[in-house]
Protein backbone atom coordinates (compact mmCIF):
# COMPACT_ATOMS: atom_id res chain seq x y z
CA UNK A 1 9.53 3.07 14.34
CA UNK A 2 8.12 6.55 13.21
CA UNK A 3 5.02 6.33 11.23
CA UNK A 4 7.02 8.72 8.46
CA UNK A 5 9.86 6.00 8.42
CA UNK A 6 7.05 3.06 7.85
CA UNK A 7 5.07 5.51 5.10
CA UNK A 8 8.15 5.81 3.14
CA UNK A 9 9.44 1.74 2.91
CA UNK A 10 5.53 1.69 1.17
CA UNK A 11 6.14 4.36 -1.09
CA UNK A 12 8.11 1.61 -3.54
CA UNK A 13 11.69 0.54 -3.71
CA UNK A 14 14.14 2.37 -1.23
CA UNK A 15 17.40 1.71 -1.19
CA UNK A 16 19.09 -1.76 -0.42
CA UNK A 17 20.64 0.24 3.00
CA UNK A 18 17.13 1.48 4.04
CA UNK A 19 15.19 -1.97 3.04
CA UNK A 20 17.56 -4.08 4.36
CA UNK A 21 17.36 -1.47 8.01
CA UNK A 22 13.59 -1.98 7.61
CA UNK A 23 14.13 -5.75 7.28
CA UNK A 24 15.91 -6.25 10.13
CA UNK A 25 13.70 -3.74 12.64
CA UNK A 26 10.71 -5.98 11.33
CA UNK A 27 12.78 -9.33 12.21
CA UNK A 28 13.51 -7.82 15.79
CA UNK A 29 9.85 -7.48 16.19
CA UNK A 30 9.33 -11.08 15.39
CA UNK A 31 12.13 -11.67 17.57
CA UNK A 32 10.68 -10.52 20.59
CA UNK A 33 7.08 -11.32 20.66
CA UNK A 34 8.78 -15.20 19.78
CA UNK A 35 10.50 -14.28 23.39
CA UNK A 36 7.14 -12.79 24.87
CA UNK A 37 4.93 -15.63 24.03
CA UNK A 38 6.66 -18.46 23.94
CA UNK A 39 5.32 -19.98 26.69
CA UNK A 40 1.88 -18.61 26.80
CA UNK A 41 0.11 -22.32 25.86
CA UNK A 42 -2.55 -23.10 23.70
CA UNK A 43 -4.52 -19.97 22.91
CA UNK A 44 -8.10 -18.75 21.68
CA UNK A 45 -7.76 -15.39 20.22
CA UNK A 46 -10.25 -12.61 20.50
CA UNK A 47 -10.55 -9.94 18.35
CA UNK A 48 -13.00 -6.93 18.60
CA UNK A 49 -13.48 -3.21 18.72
CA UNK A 50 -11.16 -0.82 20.76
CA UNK A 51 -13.91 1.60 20.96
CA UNK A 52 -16.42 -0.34 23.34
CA UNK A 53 -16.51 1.13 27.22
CA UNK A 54 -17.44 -1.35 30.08
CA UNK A 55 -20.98 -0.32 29.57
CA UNK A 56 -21.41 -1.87 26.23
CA UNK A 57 -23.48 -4.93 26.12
CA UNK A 58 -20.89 -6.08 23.35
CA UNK A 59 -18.21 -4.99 26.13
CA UNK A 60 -19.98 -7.29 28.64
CA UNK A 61 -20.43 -10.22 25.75
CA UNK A 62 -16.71 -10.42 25.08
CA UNK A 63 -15.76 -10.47 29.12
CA UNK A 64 -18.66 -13.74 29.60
CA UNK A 65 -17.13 -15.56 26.15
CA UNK A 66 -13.51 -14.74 27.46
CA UNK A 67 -14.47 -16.30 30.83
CA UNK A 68 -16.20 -19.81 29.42
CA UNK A 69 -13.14 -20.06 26.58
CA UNK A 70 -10.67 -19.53 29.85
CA UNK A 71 -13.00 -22.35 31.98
CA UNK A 72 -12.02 -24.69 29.21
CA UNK A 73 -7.83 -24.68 29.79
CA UNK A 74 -6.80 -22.09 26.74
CA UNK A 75 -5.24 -18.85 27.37
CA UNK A 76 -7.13 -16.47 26.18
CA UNK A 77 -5.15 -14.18 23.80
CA UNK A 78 -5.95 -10.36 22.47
CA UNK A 79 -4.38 -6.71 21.04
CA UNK A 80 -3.91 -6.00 24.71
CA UNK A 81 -5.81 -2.68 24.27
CA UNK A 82 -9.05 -1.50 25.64
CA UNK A 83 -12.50 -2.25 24.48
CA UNK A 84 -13.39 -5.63 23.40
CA UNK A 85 -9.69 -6.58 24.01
CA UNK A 86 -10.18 -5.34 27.62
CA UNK A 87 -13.49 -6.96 28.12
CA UNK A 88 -11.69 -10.35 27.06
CA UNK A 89 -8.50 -10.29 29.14
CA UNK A 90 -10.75 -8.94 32.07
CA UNK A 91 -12.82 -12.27 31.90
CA UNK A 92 -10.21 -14.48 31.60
CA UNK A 93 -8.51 -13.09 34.85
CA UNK A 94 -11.73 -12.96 36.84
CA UNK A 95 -11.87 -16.97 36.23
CA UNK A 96 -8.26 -17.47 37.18
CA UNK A 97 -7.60 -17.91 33.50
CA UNK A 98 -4.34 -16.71 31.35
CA UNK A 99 -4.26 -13.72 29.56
CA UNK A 100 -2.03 -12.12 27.43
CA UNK A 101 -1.64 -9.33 24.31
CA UNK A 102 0.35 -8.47 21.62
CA UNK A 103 -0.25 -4.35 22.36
CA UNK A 104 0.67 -2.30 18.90
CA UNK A 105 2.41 1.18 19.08
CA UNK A 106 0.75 3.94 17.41
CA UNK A 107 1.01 7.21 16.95
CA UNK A 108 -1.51 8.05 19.70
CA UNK A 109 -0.31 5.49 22.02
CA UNK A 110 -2.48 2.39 22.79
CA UNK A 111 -1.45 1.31 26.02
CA UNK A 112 -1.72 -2.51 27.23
CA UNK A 113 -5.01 -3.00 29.39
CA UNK A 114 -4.34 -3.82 33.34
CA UNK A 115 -5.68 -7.26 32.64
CA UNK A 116 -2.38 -9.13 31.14
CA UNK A 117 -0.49 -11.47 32.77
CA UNK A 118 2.40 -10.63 29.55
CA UNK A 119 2.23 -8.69 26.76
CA UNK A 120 4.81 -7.97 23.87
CA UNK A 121 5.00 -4.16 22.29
CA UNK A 122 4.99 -4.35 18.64
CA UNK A 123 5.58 -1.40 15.89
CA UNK A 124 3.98 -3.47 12.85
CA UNK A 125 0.66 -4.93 12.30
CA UNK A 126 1.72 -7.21 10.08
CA UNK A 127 3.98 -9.01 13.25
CA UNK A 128 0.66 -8.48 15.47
CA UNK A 129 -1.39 -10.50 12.98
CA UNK A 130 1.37 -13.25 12.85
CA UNK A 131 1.51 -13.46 16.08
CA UNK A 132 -2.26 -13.63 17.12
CA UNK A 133 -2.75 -16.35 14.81
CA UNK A 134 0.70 -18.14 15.83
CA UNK A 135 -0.60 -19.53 19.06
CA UNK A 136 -4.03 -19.80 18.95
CA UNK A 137 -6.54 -22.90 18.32
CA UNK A 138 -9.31 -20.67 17.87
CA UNK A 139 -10.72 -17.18 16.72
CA UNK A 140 -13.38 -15.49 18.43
CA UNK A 141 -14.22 -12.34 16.32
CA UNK A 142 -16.84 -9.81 18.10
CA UNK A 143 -18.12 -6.80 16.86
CA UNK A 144 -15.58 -3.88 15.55
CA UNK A 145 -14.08 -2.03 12.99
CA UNK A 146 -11.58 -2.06 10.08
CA UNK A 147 -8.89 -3.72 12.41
CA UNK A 148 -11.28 -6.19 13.67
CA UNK A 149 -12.42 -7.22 10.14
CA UNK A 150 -8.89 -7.17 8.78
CA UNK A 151 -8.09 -9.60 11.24
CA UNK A 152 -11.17 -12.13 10.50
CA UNK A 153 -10.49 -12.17 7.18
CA UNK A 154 -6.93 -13.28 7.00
CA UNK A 155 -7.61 -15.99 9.72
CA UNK A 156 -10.29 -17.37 7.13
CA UNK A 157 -8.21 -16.99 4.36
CA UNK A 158 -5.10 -18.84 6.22
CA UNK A 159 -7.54 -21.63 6.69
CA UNK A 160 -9.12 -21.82 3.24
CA UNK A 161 -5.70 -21.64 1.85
CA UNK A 162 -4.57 -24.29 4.39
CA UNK A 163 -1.76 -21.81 5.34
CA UNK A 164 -2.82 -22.76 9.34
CA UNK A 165 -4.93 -26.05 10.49
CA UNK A 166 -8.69 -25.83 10.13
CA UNK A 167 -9.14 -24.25 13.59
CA UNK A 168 -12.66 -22.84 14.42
CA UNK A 169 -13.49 -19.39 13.52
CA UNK A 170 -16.82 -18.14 15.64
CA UNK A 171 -18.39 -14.80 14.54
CA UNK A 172 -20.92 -13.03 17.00
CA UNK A 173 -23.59 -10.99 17.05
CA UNK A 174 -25.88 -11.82 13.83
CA UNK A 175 -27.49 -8.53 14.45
CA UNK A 176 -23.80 -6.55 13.97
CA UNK A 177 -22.43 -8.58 11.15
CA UNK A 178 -26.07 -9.32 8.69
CA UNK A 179 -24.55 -7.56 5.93
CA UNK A 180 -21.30 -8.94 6.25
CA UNK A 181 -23.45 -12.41 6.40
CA UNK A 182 -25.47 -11.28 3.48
CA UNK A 183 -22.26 -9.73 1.63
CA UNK A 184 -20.72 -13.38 2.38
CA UNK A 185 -23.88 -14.99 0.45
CA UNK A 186 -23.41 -12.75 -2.41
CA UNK A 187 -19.98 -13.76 -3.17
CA UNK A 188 -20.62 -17.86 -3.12
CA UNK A 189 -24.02 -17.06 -5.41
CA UNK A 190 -21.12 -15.26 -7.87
CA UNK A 191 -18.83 -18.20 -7.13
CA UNK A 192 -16.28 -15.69 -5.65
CA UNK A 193 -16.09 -18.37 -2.88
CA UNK A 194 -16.90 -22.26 -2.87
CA UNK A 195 -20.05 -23.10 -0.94
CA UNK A 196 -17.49 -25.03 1.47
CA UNK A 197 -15.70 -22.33 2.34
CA UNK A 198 -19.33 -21.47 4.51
CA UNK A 199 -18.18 -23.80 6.64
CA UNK A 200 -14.89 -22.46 7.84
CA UNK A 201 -16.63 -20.10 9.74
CA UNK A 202 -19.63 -20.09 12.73
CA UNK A 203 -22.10 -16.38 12.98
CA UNK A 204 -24.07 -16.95 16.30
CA UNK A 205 -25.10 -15.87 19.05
CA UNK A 206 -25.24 -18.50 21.49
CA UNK A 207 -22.17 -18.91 24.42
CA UNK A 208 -23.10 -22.75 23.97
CA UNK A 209 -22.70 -23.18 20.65
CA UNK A 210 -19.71 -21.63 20.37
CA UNK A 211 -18.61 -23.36 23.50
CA UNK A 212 -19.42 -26.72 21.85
CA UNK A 213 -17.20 -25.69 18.74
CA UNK A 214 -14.33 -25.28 20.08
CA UNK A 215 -14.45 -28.50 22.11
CA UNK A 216 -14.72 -30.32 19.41
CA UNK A 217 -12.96 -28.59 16.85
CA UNK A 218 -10.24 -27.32 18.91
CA UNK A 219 -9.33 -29.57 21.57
CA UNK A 220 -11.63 -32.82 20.08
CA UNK A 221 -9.25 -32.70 16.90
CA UNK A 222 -5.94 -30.85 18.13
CA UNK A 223 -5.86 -31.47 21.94
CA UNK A 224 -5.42 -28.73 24.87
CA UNK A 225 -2.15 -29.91 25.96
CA UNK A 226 0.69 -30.24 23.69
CA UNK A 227 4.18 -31.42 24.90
CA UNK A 228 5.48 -28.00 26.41
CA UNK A 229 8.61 -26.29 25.24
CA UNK A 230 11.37 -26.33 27.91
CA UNK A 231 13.08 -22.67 28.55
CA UNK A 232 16.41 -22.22 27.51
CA UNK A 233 19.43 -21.03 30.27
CA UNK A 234 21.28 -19.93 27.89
CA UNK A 235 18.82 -17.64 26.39
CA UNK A 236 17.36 -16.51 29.63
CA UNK A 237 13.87 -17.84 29.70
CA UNK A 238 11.30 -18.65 31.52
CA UNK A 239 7.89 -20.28 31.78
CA UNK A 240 5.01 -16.92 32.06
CA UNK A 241 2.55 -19.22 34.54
């Protein structure tokens, strides 16, 4: 998919030919990451910066979390890119964790970081965010950028909306995100939000709090191990670990 071809389906109505084309190159996306991941298990997602070298305490802070959510049984799931996505795959792998990424194509290619055990190419974001949320039990959101934020907030609004199950959704780095926390504030004190909705979310900074949350919010209410889906012969799978 060109970025021209994806410019003009926004542009408004095309016609039925080109919308229904577009259709069906978006459904062949879904198609295969369904394929990719199927199999992956029970996931915590991670979402951060691309822009973060190994050198970057926040770099370093997404490699330890990836490591500890790994230690508890989840695979650890990402954008399979560098950065923060990097630092997370990298520290599931150095535990003997699972790691995998749904890697988007862009115009200046992002390629999928060495740390994967699989990873699914996708052309549209709006797959990528489907399928990051699809298999996790858990968010992790570190420290980034448009993308990063993008991400966080449809996770939150899934769960306020009850679209997905109340999973945890654990924000670090106070420091980074205090006036995104303060922003947040704003909008309950104009009723924008309920003062409930505070609680769909965790901003910390401490490994063992965080830890803590997801035992008992993800595996306490959900579980770790739910009955496994069997591959198919007939459509060629098989189980990724």
């Amino acid at each position: 998919m060109t970025p021209r071809s994806e410019i003009k389906f926004l542009e408004g109505p095309q016609s039925r030919w080109q919308d229904f084309r577009y259709l069906i190159k978006v459904t062949m996306d879904f198609i295969r990451g369904f394929r990719a991941l199927h199999f992956v298990g029970p996931c915590i997602t991670i979402f951060g910066s691309a822009r973060f070298n190994e050198d970057h305490e926040y770099y370093q802070l997404a490699r330890k979390v990836a490591s500890e959510v790994a230690l508890l049984g989840f695979t650890v799931m990402t954008g399979g890119g560098p950065g923060i996505m990097e630092a997370a795959n990298r520290g599931a792998k150095e535990v003997g964790g699972r790691s995998v990424g749904c890697n988007i194509v862009l115009p200046v290619e992002q390629k999928p970081n060495p740390y994967l055990d699989k990873w699914v190419n996708l052309n549209y974001f709006m797959v990528r965010k489907t399928l990051l949320l699809k298999y996790s039990y858990g968010f992790i959101v570190m420290p980034g950028g448009f993308g990063t934020l993008d991400e966080f907030f449809e996770a939150l609004t899934l769960v306020q909306t009850r679209k997905i199950s109340d999973f945890p959704i654990i924000i670090f780095s106070k420091e980074f995100h205090k006036d995104l926390i303060r922003h947040i504030e704003f909008m309950k004190s104009r009723a924008t939000i309920s003062p409930e909705d505070m609680q769909q979310f965790l901003f910390t900074d401490s490994m063992d709090e965080a830890i803590q949350l997801i035992k008992e919010e993800s595996i306490g209410r959900y579980g770790l191990k739910p009955k496994p889906p069997k591959p198919s012969f007939w459509l060629l799978e098989k189980k990724i670990f």
